[in-house]
C-alpha atoms as a PDB file:
ATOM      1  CA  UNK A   1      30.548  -0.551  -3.616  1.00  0.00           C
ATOM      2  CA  UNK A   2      29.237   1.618  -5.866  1.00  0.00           C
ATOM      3  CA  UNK A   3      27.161  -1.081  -7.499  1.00  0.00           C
ATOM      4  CA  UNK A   4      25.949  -2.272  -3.775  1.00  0.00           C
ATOM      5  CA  UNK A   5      24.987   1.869  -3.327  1.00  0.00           C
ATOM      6  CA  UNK A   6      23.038   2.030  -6.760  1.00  0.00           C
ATOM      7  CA  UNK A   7      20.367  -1.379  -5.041  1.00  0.00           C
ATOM      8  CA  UNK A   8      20.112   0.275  -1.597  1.00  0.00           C
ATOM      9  CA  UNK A   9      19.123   3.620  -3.253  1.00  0.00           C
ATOM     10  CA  UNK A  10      16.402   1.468  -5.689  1.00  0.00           C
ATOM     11  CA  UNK A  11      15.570  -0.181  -2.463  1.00  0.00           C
ATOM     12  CA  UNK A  12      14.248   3.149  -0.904  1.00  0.00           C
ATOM     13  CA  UNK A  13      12.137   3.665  -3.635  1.00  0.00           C
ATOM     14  CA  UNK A  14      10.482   0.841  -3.583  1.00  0.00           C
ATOM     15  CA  UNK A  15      10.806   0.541   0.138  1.00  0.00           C
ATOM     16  CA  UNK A  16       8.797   3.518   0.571  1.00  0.00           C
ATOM     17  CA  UNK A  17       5.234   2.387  -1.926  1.00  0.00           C
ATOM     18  CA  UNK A  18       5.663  -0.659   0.629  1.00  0.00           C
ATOM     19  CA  UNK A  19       5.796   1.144   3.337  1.00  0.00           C
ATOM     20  CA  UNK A  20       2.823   3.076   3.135  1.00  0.00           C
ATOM     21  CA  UNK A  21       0.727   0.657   2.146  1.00  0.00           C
ATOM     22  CA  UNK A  22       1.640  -1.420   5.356  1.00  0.00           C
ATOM     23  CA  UNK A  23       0.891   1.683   7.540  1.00  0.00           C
ATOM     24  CA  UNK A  24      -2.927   2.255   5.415  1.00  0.00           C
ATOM     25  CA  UNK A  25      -3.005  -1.971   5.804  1.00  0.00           C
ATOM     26  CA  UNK A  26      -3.012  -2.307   9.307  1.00  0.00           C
ATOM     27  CA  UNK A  27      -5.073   0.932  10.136  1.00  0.00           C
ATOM     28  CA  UNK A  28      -7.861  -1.350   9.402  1.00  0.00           C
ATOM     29  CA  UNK A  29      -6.766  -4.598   9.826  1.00  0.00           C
ATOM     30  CA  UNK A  30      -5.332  -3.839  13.081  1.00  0.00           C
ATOM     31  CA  UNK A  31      -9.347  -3.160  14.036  1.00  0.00           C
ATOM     32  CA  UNK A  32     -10.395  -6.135  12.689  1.00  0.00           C
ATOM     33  CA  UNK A  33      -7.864  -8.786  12.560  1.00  0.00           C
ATOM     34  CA  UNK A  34      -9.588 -10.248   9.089  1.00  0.00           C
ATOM     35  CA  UNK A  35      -7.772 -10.936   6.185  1.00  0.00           C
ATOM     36  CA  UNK A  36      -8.481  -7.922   3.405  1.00  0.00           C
ATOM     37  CA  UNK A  37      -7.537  -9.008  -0.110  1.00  0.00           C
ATOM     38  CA  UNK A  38      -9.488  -5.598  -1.607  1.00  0.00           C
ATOM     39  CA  UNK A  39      -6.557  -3.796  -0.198  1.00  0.00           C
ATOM     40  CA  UNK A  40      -4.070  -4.281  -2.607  1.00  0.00           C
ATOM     41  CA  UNK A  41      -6.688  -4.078  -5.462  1.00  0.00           C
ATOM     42  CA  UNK A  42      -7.540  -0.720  -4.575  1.00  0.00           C
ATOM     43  CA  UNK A  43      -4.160   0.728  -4.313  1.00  0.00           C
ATOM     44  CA  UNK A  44      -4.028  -0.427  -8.304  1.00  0.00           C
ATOM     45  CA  UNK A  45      -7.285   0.332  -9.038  1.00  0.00           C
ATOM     46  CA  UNK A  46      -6.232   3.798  -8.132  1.00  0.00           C
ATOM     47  CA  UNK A  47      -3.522   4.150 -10.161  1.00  0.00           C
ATOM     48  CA  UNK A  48      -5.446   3.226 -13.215  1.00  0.00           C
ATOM     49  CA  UNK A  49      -7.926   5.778 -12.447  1.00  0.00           C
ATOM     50  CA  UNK A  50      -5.092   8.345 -11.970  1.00  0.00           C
ATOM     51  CA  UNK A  51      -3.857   6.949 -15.674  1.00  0.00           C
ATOM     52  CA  UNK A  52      -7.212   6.383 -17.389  1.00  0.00           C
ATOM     53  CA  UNK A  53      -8.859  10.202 -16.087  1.00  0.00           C
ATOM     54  CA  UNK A  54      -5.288  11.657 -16.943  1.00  0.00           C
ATOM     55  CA  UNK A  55      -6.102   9.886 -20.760  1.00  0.00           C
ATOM     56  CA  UNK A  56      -9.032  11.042 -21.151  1.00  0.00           C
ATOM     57  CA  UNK A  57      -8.615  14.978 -20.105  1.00  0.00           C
ATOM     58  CA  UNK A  58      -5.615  14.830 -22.600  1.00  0.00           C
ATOM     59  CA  UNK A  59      -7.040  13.367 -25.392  1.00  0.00           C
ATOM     60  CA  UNK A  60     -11.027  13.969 -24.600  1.00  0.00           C
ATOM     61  CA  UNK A  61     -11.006  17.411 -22.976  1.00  0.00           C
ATOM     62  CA  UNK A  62      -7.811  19.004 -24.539  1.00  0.00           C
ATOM     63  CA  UNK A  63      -6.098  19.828 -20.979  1.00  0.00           C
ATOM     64  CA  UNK A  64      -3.227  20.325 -20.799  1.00  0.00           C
ATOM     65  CA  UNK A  65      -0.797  17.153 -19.397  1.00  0.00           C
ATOM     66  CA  UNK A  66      -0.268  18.943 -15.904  1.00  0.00           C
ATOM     67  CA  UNK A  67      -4.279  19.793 -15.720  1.00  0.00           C
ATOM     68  CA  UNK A  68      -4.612  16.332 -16.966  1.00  0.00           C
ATOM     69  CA  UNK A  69      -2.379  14.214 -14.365  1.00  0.00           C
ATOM     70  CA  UNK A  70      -4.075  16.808 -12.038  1.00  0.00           C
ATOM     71  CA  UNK A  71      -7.850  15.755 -12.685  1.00  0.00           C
ATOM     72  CA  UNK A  72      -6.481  12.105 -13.155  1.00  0.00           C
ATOM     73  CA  UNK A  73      -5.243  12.469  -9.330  1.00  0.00           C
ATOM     74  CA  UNK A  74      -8.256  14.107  -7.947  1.00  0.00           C
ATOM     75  CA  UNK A  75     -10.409  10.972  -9.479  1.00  0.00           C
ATOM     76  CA  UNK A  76      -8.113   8.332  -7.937  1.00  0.00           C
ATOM     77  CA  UNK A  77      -8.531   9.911  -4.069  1.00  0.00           C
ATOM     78  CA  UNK A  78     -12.328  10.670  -4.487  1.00  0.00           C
ATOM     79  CA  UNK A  79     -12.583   6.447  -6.037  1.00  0.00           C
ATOM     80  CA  UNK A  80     -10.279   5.776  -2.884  1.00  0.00           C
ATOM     81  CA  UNK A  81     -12.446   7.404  -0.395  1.00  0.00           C
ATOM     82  CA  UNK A  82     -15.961   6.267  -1.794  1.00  0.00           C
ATOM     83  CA  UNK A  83     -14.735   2.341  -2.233  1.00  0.00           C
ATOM     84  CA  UNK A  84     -13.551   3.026   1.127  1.00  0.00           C
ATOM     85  CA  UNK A  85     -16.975   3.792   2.205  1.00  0.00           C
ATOM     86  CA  UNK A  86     -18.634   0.889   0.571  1.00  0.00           C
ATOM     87  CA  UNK A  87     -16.029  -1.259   1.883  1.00  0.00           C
ATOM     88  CA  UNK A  88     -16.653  -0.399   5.887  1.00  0.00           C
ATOM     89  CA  UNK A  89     -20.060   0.033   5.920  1.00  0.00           C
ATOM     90  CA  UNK A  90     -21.356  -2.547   3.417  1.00  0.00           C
ATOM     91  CA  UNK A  91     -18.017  -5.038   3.843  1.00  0.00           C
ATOM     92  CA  UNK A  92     -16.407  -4.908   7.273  1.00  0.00           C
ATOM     93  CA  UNK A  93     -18.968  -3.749   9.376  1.00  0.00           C
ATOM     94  CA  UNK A  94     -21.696  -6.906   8.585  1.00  0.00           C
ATOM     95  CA  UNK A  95     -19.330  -9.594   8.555  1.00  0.00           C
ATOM     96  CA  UNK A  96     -16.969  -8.346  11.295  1.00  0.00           C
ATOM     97  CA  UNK A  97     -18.354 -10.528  13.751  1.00  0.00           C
ATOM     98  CA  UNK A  98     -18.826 -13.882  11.636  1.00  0.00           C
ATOM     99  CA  UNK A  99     -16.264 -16.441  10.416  1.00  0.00           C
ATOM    100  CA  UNK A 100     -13.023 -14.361   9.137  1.00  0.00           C
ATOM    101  CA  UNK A 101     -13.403 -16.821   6.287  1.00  0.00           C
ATOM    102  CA  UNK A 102     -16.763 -14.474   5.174  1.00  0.00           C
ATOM    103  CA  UNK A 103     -14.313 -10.985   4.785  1.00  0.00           C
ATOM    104  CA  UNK A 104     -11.426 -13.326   3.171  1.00  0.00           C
ATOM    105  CA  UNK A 105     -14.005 -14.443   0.278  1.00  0.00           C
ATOM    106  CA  UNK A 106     -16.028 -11.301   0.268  1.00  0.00           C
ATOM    107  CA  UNK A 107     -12.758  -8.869  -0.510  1.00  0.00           C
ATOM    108  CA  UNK A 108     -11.557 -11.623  -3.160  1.00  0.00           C
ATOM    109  CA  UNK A 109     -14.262 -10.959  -4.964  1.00  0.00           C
ATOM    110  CA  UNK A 110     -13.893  -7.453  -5.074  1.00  0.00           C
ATOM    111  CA  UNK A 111     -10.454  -7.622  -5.760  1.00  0.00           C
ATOM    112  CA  UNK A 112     -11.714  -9.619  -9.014  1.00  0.00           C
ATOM    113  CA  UNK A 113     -14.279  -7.299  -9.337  1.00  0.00           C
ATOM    114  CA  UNK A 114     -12.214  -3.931  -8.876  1.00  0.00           C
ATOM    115  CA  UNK A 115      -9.171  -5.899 -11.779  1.00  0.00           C
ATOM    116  CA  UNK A 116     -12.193  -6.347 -14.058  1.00  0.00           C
ATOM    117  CA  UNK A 117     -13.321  -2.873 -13.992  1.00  0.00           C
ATOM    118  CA  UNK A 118      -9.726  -1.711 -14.518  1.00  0.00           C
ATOM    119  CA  UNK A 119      -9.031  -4.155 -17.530  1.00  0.00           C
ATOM    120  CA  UNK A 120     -12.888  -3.148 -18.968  1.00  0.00           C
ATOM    121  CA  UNK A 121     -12.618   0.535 -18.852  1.00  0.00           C
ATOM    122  CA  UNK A 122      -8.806   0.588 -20.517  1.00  0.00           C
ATOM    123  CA  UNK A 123     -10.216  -1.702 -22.699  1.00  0.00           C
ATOM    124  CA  UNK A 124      -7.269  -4.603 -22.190  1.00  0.00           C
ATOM    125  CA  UNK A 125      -4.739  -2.104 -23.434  1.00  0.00           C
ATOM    126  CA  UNK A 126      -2.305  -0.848 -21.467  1.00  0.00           C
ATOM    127  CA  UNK A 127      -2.594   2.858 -21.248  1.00  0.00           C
ATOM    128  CA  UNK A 128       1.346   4.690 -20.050  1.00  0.00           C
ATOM    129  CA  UNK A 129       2.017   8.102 -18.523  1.00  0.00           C
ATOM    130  CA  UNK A 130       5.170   9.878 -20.687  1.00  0.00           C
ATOM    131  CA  UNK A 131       7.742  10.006 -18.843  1.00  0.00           C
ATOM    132  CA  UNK A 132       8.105  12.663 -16.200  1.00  0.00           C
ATOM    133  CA  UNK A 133      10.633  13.988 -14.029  1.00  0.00           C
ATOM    134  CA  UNK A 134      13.302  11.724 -15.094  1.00  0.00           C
ATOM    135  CA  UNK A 135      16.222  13.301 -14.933  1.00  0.00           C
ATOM    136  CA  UNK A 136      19.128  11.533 -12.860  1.00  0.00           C
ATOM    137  CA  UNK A 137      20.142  12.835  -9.289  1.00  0.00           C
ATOM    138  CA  UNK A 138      23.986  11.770  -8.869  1.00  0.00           C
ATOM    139  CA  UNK A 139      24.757  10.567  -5.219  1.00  0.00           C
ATOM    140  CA  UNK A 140      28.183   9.132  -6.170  1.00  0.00           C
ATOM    141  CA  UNK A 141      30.490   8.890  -8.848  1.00  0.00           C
ATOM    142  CA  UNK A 142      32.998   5.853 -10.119  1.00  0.00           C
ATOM    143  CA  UNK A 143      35.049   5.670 -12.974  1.00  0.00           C
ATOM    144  CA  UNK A 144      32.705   3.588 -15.307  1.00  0.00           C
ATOM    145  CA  UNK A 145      29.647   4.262 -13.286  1.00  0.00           C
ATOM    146  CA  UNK A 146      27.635   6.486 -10.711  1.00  0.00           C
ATOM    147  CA  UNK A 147      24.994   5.693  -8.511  1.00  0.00           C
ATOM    148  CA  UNK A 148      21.702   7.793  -9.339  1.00  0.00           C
ATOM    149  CA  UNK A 149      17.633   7.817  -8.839  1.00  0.00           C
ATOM    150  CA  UNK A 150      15.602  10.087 -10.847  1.00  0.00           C
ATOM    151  CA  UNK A 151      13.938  13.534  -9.390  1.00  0.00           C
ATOM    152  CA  UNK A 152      10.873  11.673  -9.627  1.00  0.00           C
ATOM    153  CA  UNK A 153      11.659   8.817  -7.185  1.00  0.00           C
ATOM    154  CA  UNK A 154      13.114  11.399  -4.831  1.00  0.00           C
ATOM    155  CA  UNK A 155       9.849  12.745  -4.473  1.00  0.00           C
ATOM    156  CA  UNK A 156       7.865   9.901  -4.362  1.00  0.00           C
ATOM    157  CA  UNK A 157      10.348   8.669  -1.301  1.00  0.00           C
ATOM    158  CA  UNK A 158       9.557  12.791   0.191  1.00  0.00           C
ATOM    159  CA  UNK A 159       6.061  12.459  -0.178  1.00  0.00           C
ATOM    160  CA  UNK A 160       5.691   8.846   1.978  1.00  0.00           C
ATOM    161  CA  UNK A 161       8.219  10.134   4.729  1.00  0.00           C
ATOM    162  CA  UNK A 162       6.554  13.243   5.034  1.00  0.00           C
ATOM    163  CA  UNK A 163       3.132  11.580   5.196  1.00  0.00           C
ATOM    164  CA  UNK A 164       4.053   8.368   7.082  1.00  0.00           C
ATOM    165  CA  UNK A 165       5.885  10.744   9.978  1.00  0.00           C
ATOM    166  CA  UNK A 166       2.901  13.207   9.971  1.00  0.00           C
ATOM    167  CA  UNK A 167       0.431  10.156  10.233  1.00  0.00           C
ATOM    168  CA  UNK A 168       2.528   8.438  12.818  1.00  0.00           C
ATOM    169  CA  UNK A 169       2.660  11.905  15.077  1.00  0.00           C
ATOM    170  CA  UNK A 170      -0.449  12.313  14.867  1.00  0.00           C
ATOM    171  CA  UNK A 171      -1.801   8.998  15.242  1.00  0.00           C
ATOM    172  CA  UNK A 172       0.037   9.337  18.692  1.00  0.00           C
ATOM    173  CA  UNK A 173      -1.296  12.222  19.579  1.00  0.00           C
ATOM    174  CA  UNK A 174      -4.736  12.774  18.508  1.00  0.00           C
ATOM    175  CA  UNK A 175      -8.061  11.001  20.483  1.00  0.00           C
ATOM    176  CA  UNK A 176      -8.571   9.118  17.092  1.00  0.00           C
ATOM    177  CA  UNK A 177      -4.963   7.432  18.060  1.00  0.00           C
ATOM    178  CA  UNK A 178      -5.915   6.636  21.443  1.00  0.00           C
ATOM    179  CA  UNK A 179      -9.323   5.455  20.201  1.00  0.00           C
ATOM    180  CA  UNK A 180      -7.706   3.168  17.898  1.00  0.00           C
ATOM    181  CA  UNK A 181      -5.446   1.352  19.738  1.00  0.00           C
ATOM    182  CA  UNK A 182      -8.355   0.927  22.236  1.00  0.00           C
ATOM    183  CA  UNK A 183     -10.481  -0.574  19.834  1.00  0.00           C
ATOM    184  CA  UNK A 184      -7.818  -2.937  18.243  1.00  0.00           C
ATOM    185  CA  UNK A 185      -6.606  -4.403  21.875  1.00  0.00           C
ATOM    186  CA  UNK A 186     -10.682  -5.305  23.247  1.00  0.00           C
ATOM    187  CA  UNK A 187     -13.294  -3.059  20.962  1.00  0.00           C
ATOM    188  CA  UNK A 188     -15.836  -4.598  23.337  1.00  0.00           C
ATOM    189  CA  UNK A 189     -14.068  -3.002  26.145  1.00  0.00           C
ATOM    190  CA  UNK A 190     -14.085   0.004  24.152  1.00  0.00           C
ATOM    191  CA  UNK A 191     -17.670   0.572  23.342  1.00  0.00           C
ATOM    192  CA  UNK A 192     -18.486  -0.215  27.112  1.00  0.00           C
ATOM    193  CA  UNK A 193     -15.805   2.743  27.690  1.00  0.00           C
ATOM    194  CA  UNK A 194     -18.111   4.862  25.272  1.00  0.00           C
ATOM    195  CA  UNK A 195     -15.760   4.722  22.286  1.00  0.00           C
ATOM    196  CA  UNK A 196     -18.238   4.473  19.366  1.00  0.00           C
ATOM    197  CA  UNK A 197     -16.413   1.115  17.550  1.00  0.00           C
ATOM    198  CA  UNK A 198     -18.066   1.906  13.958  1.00  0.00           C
ATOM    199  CA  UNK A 199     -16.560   5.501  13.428  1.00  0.00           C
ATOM    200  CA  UNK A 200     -13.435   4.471  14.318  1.00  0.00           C
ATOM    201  CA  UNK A 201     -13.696   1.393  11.889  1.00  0.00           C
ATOM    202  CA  UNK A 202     -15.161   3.689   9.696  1.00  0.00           C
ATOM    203  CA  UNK A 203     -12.286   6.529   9.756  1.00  0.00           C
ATOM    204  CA  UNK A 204      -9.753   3.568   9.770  1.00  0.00           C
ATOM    205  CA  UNK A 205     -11.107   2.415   6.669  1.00  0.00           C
ATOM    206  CA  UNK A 206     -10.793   6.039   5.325  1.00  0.00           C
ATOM    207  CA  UNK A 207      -7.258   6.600   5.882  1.00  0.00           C
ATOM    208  CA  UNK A 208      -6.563   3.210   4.774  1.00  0.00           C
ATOM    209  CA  UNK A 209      -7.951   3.627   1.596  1.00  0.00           C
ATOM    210  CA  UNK A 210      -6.312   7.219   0.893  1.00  0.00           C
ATOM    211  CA  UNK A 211      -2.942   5.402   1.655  1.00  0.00           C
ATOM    212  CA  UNK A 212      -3.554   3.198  -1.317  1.00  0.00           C
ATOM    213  CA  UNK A 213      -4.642   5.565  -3.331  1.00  0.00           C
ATOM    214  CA  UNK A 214      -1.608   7.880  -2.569  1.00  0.00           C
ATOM    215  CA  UNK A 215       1.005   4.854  -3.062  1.00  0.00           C
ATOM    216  CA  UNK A 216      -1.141   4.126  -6.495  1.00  0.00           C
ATOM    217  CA  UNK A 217      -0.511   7.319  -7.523  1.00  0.00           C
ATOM    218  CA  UNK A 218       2.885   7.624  -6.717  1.00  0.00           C
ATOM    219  CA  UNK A 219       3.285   4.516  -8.366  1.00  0.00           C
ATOM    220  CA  UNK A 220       1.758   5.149 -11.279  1.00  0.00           C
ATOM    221  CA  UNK A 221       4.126   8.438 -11.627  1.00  0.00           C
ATOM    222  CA  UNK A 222       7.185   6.263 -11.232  1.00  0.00           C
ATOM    223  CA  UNK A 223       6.282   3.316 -13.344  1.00  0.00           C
ATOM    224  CA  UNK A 224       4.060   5.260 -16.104  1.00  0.00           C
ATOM    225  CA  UNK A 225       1.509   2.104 -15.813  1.00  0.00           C
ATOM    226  CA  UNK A 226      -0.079  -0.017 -13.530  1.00  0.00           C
ATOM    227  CA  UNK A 227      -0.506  -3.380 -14.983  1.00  0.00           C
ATOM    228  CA  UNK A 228      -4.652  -4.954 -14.217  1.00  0.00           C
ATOM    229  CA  UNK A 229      -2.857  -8.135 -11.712  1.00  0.00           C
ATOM    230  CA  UNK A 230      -0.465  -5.452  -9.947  1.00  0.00           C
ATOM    231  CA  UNK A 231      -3.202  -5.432  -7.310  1.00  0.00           C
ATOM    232  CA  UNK A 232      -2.866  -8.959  -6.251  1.00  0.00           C
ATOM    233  CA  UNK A 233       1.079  -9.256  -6.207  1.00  0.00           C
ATOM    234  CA  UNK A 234       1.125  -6.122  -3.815  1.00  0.00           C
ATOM    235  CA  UNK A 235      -1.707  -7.069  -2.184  1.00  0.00           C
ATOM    236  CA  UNK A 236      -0.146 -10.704  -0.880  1.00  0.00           C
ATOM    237  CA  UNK A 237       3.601  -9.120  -0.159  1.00  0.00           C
ATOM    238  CA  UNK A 238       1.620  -6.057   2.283  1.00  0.00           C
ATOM    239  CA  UNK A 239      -0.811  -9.292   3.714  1.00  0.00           C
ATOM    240  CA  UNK A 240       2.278 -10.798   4.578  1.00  0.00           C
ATOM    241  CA  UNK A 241       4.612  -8.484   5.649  1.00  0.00           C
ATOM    242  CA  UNK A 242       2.353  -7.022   8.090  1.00  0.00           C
ATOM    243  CA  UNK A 243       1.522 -10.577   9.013  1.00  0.00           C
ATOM    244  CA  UNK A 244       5.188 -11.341  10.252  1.00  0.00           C
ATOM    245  CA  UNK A 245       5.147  -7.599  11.909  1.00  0.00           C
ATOM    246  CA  UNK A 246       1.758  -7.850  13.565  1.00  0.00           C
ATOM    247  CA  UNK A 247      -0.857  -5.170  13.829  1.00  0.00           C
ATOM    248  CA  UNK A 248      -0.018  -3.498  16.213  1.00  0.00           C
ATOM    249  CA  UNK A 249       1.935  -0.634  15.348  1.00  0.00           C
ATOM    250  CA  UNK A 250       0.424   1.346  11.796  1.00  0.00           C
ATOM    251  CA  UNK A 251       4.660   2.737  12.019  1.00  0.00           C
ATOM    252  CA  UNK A 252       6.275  -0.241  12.513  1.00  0.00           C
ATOM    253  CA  UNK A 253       4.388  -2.127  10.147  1.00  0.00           C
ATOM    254  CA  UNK A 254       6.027   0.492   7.402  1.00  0.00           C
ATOM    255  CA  UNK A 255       9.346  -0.083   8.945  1.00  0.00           C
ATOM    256  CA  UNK A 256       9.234  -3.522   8.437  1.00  0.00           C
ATOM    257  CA  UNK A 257       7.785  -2.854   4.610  1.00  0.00           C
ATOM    258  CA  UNK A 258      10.429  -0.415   3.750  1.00  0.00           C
ATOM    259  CA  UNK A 259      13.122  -3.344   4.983  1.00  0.00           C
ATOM    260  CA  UNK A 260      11.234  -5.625   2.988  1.00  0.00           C
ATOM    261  CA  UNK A 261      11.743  -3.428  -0.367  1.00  0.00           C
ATOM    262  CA  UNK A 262      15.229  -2.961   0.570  1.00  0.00           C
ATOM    263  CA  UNK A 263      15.983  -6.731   0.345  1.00  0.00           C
ATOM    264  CA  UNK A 264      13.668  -6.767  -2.748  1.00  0.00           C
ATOM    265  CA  UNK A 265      15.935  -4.367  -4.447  1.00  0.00           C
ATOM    266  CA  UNK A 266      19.363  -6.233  -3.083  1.00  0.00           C
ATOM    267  CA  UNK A 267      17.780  -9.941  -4.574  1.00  0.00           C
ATOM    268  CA  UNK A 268      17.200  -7.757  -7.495  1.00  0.00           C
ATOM    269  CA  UNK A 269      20.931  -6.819  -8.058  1.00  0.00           C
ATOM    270  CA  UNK A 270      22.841 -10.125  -6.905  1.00  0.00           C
ATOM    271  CA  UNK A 271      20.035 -12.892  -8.331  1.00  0.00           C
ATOM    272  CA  UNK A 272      18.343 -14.102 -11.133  1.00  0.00           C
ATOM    273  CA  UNK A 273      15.245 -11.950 -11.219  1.00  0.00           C
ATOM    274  CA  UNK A 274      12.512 -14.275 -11.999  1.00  0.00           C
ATOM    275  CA  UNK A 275      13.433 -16.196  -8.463  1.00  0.00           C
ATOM    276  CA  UNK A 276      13.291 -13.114  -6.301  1.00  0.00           C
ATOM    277  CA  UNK A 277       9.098 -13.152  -5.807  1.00  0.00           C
ATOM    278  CA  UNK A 278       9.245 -16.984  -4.990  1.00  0.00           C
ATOM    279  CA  UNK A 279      12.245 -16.914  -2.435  1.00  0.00           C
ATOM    280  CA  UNK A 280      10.643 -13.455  -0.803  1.00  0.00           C
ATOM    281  CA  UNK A 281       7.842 -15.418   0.106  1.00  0.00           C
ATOM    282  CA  UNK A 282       9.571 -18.585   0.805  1.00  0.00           C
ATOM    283  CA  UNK A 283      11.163 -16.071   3.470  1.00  0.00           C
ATOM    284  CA  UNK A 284       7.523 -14.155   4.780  1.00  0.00           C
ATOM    285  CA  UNK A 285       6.386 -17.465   5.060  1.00  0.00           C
ATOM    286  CA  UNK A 286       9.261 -19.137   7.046  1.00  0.00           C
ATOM    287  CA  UNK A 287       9.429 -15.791   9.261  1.00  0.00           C
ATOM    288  CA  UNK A 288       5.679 -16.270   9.497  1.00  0.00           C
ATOM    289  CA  UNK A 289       6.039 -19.743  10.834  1.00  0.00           C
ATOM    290  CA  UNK A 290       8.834 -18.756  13.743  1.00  0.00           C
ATOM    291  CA  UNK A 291       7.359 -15.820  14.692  1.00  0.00           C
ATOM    292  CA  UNK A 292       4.120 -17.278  14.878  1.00  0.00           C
ATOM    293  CA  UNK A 293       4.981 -20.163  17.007  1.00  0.00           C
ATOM    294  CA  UNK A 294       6.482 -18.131  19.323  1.00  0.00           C
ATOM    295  CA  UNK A 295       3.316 -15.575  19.863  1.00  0.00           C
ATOM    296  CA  UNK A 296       1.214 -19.193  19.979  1.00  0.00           C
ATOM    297  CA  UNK A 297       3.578 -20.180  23.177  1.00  0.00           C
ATOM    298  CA  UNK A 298       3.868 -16.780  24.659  1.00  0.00           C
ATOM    299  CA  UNK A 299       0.339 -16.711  24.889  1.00  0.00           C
ATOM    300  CA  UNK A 300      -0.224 -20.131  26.200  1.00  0.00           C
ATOM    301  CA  UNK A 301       2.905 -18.834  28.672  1.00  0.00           C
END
């Protein structure tokens, strides 16, 4: 039991980076219902930044590491929210209306684009944060073995409640909330309502992209790097996830995320490791399928 503890506590930690970038996901993809393979590229792109800036005010500018990680944090959000911009007004906006095929090959390339720049600027090396805020947290104890996470996955997990319940509450309450969920259900219907469609795409986009950016971050705390083809693994499991989940709910989508690290970490403890990515998908895809079907005949209902 102790064992089974140690995965479901590993599961929160991981459940949690999914989670918020399910609820930044389908802040904009609930809007436009396209495909956005730049998503997952930016939430790694960030991280490198975070790692790279952090580098270079260590070794370059003499900071010290705190002033470092500091600077290296304030580069990945102000990356986040500009690549944000030039994603909804040069990206989403233009193509919104044509084949979703046009945003599915035009945010693959960036993703290509954004890995490049990443594996250019660290120069193909790998580049790792020292380790920080390890020490072990003891939840339970056994005999031959207790059940611990680090202080620094504690408040990684702190950080995404705290934001994913303050973004939830206020994404219920606020007009930008309302506006939203107009938008997403008929945006036609909206504009003719006076909603102005591109802000709201626009500010979607925004706190999309500052969700990825906080998750890279958090991620690159945790991990101490962020490898340059992390983007496209996280990428596919968010696409998906949210997929099965619909996009309909920025909250549940997390929920469902922070399930699907939970079962990521339990694979993790009971299977062979290098089957756990192909049977996950085997089982997005298969929910994908049923769930699908059954939205298909509900609306034909």
């Amino acid at each position: 039991m102790l064992y089974f503890f140690q995965q479901v506590l590993n599961g929160l930690h991981s459940g949690a980076l999914y989670a918020l970038l399910a609820f930044g996901y389908v802040l904009t993809n609930g809007i436009l219902h396209r495909t956005n393979l730049a998503y997952g590229a930016l939430f790694a792109f960030c991280g490198h930044t975070m790692i790279l800036t952090a580098a270079f005010g260590y070794q370059a500018l003499w900071l010290t590491l705190f002033a470092s990680v500091a600077l290296g944090v304030a580069a990945a959000f102000l990356y986040a929210a500009l690549l944000s911009r030039v994603l909804s007004r040069s990206i989403f906006e233009p193509l919104a209306d044509r084949s979703p095929n046009a945003i599915v090959v035009t945010t693959l390339g960036i993703l290509l684009a954004l890995s490049e720049a990443s594996r250019i600027a660290a120069d193909t090396h790998d580049l790792w944060l020292p380790p920080m805020l390890a020490q072990p947290i003891i939840f339970a104890r056994g005999a031959n073995f207790n059940a611990t996470l680090t202080l620094i996955q504690l408040l990684d997990c702190a950080v995404v409640a705290a934001t994913i319940g303050l973004a939830a509450w206020a994404f219920a309450q606020s007009s930008f909330g309302r506006r939203w969920r107009a938008v997403s259900d008929d945006p036609r219907a909206a504009a003719m309502c006076g909603v102005d469609v591109r802000a709201v795409l626009r500010r979607a986009v925004l706190f999309g992209g500052l969700c990825a950016a906080l998750a890279g971050v958090l991620a690159a705390f945790y991990y101490g790097n962020i490898s340059f083809g992390t983007g496209l693994v996280y990428g596919l499991k968010i696409l998906f996830v949210t997929a099965v989940g619909g996009y309909l709910s920025p909250l549940r989508a997390a929920l469902g995320a922070a399930a699907f690290g939970m079962a990521e970490s339990l694979w993790a403890g009971y299977f062979p490791l290098e089957w756990r990515d192909g049977w996950m998908y085997l089982f997005l895809v298969a929910m994908l399928v049923l769930i699908g079907t059954g939205r298909d005949q509900g609306k034909i209902a």
